[in-house]
Protein backbone atom coordinates (compact mmCIF):
# COMPACT_ATOMS: atom_id res chain seq x y z
CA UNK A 1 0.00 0.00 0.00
CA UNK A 2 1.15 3.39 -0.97
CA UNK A 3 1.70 5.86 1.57
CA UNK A 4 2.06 9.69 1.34
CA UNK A 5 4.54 11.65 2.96
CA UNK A 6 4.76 15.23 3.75
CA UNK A 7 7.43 16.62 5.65
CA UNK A 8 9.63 19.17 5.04
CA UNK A 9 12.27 18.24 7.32
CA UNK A 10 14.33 15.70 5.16
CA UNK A 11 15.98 13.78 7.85
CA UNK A 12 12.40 13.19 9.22
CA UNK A 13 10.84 12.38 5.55
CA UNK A 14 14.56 9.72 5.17
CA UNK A 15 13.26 7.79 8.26
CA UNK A 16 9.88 8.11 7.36
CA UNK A 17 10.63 6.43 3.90
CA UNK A 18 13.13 3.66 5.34
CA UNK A 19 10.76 2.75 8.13
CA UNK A 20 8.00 2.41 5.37
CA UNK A 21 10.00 0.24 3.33
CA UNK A 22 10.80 -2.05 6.32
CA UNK A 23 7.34 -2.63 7.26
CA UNK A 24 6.51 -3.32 3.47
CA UNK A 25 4.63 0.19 2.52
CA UNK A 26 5.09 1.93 -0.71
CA UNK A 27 6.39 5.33 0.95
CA UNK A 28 5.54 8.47 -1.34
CA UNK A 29 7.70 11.33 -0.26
CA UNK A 30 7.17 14.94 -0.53
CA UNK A 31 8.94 18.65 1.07
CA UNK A 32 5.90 19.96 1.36
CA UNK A 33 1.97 20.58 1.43
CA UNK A 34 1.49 21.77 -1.93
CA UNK A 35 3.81 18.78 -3.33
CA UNK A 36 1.44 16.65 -1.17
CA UNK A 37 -1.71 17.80 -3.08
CA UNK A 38 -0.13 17.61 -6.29
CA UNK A 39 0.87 14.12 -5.86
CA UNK A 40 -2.29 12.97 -3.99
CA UNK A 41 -3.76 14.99 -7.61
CA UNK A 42 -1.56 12.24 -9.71
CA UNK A 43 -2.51 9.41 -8.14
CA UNK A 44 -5.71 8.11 -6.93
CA UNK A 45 -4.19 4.68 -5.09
CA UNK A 46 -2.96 7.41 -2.43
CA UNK A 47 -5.41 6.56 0.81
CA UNK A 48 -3.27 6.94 3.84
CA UNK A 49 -0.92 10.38 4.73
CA UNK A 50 1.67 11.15 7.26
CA UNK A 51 1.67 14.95 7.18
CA UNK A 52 3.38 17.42 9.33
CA UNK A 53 1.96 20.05 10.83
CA UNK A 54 4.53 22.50 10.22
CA UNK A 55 5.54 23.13 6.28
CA UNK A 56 6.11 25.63 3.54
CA UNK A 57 4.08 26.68 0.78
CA UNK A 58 0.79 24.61 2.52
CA UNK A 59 0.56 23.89 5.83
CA UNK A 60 -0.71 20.03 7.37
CA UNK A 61 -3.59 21.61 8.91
CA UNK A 62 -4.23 23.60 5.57
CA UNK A 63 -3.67 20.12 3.25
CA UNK A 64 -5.75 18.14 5.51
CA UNK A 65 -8.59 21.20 5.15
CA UNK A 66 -8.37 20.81 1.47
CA UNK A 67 -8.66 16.99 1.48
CA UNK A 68 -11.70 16.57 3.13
CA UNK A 69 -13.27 19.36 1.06
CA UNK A 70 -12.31 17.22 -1.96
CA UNK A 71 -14.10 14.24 -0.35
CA UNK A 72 -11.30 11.81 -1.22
CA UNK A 73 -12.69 8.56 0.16
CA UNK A 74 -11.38 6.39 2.16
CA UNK A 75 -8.74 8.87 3.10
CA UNK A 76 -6.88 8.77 6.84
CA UNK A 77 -4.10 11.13 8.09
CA UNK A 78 -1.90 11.05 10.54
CA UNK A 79 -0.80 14.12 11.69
CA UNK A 80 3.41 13.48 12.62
CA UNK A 81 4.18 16.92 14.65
CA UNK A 82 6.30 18.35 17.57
CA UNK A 83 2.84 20.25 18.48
CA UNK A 84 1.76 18.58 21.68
CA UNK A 85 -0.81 21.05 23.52
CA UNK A 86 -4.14 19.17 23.95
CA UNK A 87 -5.16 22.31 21.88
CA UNK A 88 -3.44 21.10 18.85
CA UNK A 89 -4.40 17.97 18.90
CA UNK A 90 -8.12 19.15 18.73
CA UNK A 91 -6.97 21.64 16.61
CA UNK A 92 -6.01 18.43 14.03
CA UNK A 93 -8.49 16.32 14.54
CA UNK A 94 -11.12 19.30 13.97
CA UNK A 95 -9.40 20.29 10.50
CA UNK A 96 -9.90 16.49 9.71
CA UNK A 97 -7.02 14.57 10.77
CA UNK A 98 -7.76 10.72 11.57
CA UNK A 99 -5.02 10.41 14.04
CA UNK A 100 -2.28 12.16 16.09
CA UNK A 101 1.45 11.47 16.77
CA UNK A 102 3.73 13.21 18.79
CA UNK A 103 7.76 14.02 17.25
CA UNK A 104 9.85 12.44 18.61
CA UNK A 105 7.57 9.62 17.51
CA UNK A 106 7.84 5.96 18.39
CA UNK A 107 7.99 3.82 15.43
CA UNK A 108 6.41 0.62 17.27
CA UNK A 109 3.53 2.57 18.51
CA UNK A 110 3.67 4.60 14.58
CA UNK A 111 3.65 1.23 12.71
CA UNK A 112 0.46 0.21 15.06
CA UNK A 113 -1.30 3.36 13.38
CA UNK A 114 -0.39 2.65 10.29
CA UNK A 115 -1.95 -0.48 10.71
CA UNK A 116 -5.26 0.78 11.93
CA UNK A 117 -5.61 2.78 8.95
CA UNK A 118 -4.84 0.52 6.55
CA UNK A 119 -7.71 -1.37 8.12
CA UNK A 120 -9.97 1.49 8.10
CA UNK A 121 -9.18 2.44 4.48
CA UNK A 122 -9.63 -1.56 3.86
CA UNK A 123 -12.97 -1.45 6.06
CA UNK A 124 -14.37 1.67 3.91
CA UNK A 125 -13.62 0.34 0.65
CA UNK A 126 -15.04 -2.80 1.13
CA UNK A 127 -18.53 -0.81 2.48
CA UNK A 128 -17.89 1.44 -0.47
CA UNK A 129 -17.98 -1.47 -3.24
CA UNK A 130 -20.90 -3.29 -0.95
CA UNK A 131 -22.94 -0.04 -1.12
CA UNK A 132 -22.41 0.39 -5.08
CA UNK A 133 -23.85 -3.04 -5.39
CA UNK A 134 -26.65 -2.70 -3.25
CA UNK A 135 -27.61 0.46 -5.01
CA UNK A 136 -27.29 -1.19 -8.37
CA UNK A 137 -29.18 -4.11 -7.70
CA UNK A 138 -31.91 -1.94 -6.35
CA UNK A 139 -31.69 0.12 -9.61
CA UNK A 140 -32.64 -3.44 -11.30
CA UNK A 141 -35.06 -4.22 -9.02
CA UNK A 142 -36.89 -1.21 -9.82
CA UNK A 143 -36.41 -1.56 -13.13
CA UNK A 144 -38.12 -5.07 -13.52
CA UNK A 145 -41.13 -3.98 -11.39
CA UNK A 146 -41.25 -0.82 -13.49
């Protein structure tokens, strides 16, 4: 599974990328927010995000903002950031962020939530397809009483 990267800090994004590649992810790097939404732009497999909060040219609170008003779904985010006020971290989650994680992160307790939301983009997929069905077989339902 592919997952985006936006951090502008490239010793950050380096262990970002090699700790994806460990635990078997397809890590998508980028310097920055506006890189982030060009990429996510480009390619439509992109369903998970590890964005920091603090970045030029588009901020992680401004490219999560933008996300959810494009109603990319299934979409989670992870916001990676040295912010650690309780303020912040409603501050994230209000702007749309799916999860939180504290710099300096740990990468046991990071790979766990990476692998909640890969089962959360997984889960809404599969409800995603099973809805399309349902609606289509309704759609024929109708039709043949119609």
């Amino acid at each position: 599974m592919k997952i985006l990267i936006a951090d502008d800090d490239p010793i950050i994004r380096q262990v970002l990328i090699n700790l994806l590649r460990k635990w078997e992810y397809e890590p998508v790097p980028t310097a920055n927010g506006l890189e982030a939404l060009n990429k996510l732009n480009e390619d439509p497999d992109l369903r998970i995000a590890l964005f920091d909060w603090m970045m030029p040219e588009l901020s992680g609170i401004d490219l999560v903002k933008k996300i959810r008003e494009m109603a990319i779904t299934p979409f989670h985010v992870i916001m990676i950031t040295a912010k650690d006020s309780k303020d912040s971290i409603l501050e994230a989650l209000d702007a749309g962020a799916d999860d939180f994680v504290q710099k300096p992160f740990d990468r046991e307790i990071l790979h766990a939530r990476i692998r909640v939301a890969e089962r959360m983009v997984n889960m809404q997929s599969y409800l995603i397809t099973e809805l399309s069905n349902a609606r289509h077989e309704a759609d024929e339902l109708r039709g043949d009483l119609g």
